[in-house]
Structures are given as structure tokens and as C-alpha cells.
Protein backbone atom coordinates (compact mmCIF):
# COMPACT_ATOMS: atom_id res chain seq x y z
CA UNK A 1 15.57 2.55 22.58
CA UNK A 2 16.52 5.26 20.23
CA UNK A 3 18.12 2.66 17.80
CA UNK A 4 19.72 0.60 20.53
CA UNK A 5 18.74 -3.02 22.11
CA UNK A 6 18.15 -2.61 25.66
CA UNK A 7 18.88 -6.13 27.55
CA UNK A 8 19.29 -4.97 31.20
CA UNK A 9 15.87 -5.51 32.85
CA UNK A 10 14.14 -2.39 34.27
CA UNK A 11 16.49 0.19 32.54
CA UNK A 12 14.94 3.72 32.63
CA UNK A 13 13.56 6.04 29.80
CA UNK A 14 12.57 9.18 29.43
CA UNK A 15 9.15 8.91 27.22
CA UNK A 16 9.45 12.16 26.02
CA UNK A 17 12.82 12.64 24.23
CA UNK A 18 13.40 8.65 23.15
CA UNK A 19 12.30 6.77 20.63
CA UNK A 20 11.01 3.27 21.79
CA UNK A 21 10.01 0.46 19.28
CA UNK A 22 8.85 -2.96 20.21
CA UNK A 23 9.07 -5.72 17.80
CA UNK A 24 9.80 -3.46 15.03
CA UNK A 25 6.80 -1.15 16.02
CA UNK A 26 7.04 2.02 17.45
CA UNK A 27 5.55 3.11 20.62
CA UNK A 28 4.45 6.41 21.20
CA UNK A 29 5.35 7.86 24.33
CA UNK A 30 4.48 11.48 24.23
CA UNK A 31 1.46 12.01 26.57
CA UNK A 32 0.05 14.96 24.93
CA UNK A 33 -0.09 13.35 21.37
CA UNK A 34 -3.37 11.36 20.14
CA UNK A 35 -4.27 9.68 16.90
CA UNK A 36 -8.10 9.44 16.41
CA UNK A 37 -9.56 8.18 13.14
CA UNK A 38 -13.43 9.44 12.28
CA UNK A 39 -15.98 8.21 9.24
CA UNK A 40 -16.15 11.66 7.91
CA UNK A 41 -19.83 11.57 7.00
CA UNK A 42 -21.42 13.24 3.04
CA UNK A 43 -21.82 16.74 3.87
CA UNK A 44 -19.25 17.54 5.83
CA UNK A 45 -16.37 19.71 5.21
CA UNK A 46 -12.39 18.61 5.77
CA UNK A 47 -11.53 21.91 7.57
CA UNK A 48 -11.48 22.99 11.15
CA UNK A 49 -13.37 26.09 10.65
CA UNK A 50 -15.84 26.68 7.73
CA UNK A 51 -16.55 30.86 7.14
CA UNK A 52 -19.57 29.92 5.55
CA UNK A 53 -21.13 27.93 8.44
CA UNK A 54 -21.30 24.40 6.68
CA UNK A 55 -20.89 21.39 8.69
CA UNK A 56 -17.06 21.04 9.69
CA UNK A 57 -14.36 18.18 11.20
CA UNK A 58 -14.80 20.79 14.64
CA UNK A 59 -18.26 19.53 15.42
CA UNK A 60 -17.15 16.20 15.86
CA UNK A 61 -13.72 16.32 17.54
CA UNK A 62 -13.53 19.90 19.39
CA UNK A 63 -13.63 18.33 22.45
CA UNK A 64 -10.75 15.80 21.92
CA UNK A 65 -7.77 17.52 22.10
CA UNK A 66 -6.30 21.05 21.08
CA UNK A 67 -4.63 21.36 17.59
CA UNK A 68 -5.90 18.41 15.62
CA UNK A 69 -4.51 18.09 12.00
CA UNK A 70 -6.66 16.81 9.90
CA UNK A 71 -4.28 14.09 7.86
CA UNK A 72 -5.20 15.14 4.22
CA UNK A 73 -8.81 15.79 3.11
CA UNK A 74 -12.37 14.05 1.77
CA UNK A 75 -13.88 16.05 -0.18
CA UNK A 76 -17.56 17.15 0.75
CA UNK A 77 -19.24 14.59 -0.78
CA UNK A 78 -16.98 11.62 -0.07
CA UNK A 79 -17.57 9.79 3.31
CA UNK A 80 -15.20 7.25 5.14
CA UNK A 81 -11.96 7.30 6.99
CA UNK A 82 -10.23 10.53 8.18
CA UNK A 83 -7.06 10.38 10.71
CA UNK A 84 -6.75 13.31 13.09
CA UNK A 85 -3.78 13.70 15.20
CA UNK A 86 -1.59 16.53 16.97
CA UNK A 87 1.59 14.92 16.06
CA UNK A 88 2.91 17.17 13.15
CA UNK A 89 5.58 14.72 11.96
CA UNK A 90 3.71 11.79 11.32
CA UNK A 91 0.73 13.94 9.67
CA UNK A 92 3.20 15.40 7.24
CA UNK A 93 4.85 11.99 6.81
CA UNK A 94 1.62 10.29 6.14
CA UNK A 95 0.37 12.89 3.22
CA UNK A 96 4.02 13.24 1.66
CA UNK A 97 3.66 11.02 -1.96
CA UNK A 98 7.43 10.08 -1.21
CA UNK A 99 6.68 7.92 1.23
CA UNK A 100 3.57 6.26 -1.33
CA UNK A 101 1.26 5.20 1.97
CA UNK A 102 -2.31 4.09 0.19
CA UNK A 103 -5.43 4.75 0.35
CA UNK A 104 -8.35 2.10 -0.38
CA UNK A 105 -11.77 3.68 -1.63
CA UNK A 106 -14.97 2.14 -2.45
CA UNK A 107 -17.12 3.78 -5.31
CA UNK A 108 -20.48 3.17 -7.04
CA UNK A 109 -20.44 3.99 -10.73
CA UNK A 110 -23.16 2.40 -13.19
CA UNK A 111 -22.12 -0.58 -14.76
CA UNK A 112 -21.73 -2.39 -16.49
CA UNK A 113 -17.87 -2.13 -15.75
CA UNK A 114 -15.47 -3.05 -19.01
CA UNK A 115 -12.59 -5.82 -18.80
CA UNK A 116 -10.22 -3.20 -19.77
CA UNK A 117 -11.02 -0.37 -17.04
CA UNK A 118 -8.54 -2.32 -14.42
CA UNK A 119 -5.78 -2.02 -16.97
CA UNK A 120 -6.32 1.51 -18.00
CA UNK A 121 -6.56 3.14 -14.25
CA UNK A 122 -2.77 1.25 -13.65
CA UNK A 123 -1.58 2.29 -16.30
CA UNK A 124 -2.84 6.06 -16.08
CA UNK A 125 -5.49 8.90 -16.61
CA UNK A 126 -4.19 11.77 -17.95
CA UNK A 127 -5.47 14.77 -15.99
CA UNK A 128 -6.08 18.35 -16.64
CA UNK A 129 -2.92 18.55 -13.76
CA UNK A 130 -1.10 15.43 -14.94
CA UNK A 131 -1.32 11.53 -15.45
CA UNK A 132 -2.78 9.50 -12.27
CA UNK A 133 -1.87 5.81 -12.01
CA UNK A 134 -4.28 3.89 -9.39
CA UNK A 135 -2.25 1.07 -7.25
CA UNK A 136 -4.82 -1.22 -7.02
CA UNK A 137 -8.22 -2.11 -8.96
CA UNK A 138 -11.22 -4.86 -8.42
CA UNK A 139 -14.66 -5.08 -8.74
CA UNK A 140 -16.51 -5.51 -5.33
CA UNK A 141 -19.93 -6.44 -6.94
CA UNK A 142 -22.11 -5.61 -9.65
CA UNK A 143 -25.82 -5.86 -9.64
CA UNK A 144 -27.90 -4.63 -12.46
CA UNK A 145 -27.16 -1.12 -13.66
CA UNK A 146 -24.79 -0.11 -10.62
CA UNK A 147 -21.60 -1.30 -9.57
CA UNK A 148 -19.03 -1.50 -6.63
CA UNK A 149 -15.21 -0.82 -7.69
CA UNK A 150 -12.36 -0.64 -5.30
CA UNK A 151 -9.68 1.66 -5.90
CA UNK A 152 -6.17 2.05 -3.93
CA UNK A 153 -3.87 5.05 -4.64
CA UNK A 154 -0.74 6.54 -2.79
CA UNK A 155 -1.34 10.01 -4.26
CA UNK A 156 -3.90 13.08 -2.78
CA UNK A 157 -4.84 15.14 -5.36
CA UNK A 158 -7.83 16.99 -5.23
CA UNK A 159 -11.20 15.00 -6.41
CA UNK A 160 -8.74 12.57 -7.96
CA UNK A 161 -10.41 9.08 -7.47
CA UNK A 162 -13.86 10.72 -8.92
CA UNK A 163 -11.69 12.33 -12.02
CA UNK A 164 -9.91 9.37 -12.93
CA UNK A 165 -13.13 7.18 -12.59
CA UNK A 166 -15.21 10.03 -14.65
CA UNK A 167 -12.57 10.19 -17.38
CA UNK A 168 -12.91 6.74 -17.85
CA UNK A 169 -16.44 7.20 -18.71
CA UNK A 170 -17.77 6.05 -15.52
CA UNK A 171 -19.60 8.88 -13.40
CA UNK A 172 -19.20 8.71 -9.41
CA UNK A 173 -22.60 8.08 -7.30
CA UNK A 174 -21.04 7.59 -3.87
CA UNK A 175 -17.54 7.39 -2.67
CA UNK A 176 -16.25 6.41 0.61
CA UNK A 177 -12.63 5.54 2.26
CA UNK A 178 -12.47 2.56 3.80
CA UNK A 179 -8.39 2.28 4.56
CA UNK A 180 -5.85 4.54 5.04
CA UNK A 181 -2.29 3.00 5.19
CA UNK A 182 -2.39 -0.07 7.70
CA UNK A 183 -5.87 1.84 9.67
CA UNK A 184 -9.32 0.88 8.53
CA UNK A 185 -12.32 2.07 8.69
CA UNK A 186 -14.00 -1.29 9.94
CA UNK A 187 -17.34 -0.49 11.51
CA UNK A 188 -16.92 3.17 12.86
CA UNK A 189 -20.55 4.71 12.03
CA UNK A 190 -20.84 7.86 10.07
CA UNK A 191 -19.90 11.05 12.64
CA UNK A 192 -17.90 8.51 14.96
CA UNK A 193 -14.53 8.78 16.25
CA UNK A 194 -12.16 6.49 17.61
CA UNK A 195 -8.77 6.63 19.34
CA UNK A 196 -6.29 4.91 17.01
CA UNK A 197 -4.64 1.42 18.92
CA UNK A 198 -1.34 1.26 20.10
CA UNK A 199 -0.67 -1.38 17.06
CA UNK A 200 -2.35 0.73 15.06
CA UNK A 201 -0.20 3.60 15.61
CA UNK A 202 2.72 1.89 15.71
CA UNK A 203 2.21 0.72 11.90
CA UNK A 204 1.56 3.88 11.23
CA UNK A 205 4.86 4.66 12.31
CA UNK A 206 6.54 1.90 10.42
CA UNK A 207 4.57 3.17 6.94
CA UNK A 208 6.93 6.31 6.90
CA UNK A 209 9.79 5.14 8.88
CA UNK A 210 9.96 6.98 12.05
């Protein structure tokens, strides 16, 4: 309890101004804070309010909670896992690049896919704003003209997985997110939300040390 090991049985706390971590994990204690992750389907914008009426992340979680953050964006066209939460600290954490917590995508590009495309996304795309390094590359599967490639990054630049992939010379079809730090996706449908476990949350926790 706030940094301390508490070995007398049935000691009091108050949940909402310590910090409690069990087995390394933290616990949260704050009864008004929730962590929710949704498969942000294609279509949808990754705002709370669209002016221009499109589909937006308030038609699927209005009735959760007041003052969900959105914790960084998909872009309209990209599908997959979204975190929503009300607790400001760990949003900002999670989309700060100092703290490098990555992000697994899935895309489908035609194939077939080079040897060499592995090396080149570690070792950097340069970008109209900059060079982009990728974490992690591997082929899921490849089947005729099409292919499966998983990318992991840290960083949340705008478009950035489809602009590395399409300055490579390999054109995005779909894109999803399947993981976001230690949370994935699993089998939460399209338009689905969840409430985030207790383990889950706590890793989340652990990713950017609070």
C-alpha cells in the first residue's frame, strides 16, 4: 500500500487516495473509474461527437459511463481494438511514445510479400513527417495474390501502419488492431464492448509504471 508491505492482517485503506498493488499489479480502487475495450468496427469514427453526423465511438458506449477518453485513435477505415476509460492518467500514460507501450495490427496487402520487407520496416520508412521503425514484423499467411502481415509499433502517428506499408510498395486492403499493450482483442465482435479485467487493468498499470 502506497509503496509499503502491509503484514498486519485486516489493516484498513482508504480506496480512494492509496495506491494498492498485488503481486506487482496494481489494483484499481477508485469506484467511479472504468476501463472498457471495444472492436471499433470500418466506418466508424474515433471521436465522441462527429459534426457531420457519421457514425461515432458515442453510439456504442454513451450509456457506460460519463467522460470516456478514447485512448488514441483508429482511423475510419481501420477496425479492431479501442480502450476507453475515464481515468485521465493512465489514458495519457498509455498514448505517451516515452513509455513505448505497442500496438499489434493485422493487415492484408497483395502479395506476394518480399524477404527483405521485415528488414526494411525495422529498420525504418522515411515519412513525409519523419522515419517510422515498426517493433515487430511476420507474415500471418499468404494465399494466392493476398497476404496477412502482422505489424507491432509503440508509436501513434496518424495513418502510420498504412503509410509505412504503402511506401514499401504494398497497398493496405484491410487493417485491424488486434492488441494494445498487454489487452487483446480476442473474440469481441465488431460494435462490442467489454469491461477491461482486473488483471487486465492491472498490466495496464504496470506498462507505464503507475
Amino acid at each position: 500500500m502506497n509503496g509499503q508491505v502491509v503484514r498486519r492482517f485486516g489493516a484498513k485503506v482508504d480506496p480512494a487516495t492509496q495506491v494498492i498493488h498485488v503481486d506487482g499489479k496494481r489494483i484499481p480502487t477508485a469506484p467511479d473509474l472504468v476501463y472498457y475495450a471495444m472492436n471499433k468496427p470500418i466506418g466508424v469514427v474515433s471521436t465522441m461527437d462527429d459534426p457531420q453526423g457519421r457514425p461515432c465511438l458515442a453510439d456504442f458506449v454513451q450509456e457506460l459511463a460519463p467522460r470516456l477518453f478514447h485512448v488514441g485513435r483508429l482511423d475510419t477505415e481501420t477496425e479492431g481494438l479501442l480502450l476507453l476509460t475515464n481515468d485521465g492518467e493512465l489514458a495519457n500514460r498509455l498514448t505517451h511514445p516515452s513509455y513505448g507501450v505497442q500496438k499489434k495490427y493485422w493487415a492484408k496487402v497483395p502479395g506476394p510479400i518480399p524477404r527483405d520487407l521485415g528488414r526494411r520496416l525495422k529498420q525504418g520508412i522515411e515519412l513525409e513527417d519523419g522515419i517510422a521503425k515498426a517493433d515487430g514484423f511476420s507474415i500471418v499467411q499468404e494465399h494466392g495474390q493476398q497476404a496477412l502481415v502482422e505489424i507491432v509499433l509503440h508509436e501513434g502517428r496518424n495513418h502510420v501502419v498504412r503509410r509505412m506499408l504503402e511506401e514499401a510498395g504494398h497497398r493496405v486492403i484491410d487493417l485491424a488492431r488486434i492488441e494494445f499493450g498487454p489487452v487483446k482483442l480476442g473474440r469481441t465482435k465488431p460494435g462490442t464492448v467489454r469491461a477491461l479485467s482486473l488483471k487486465e487493468v492491472g498490466e495496464l498499470y504496470a506498462a507505464v509504471k503507475l
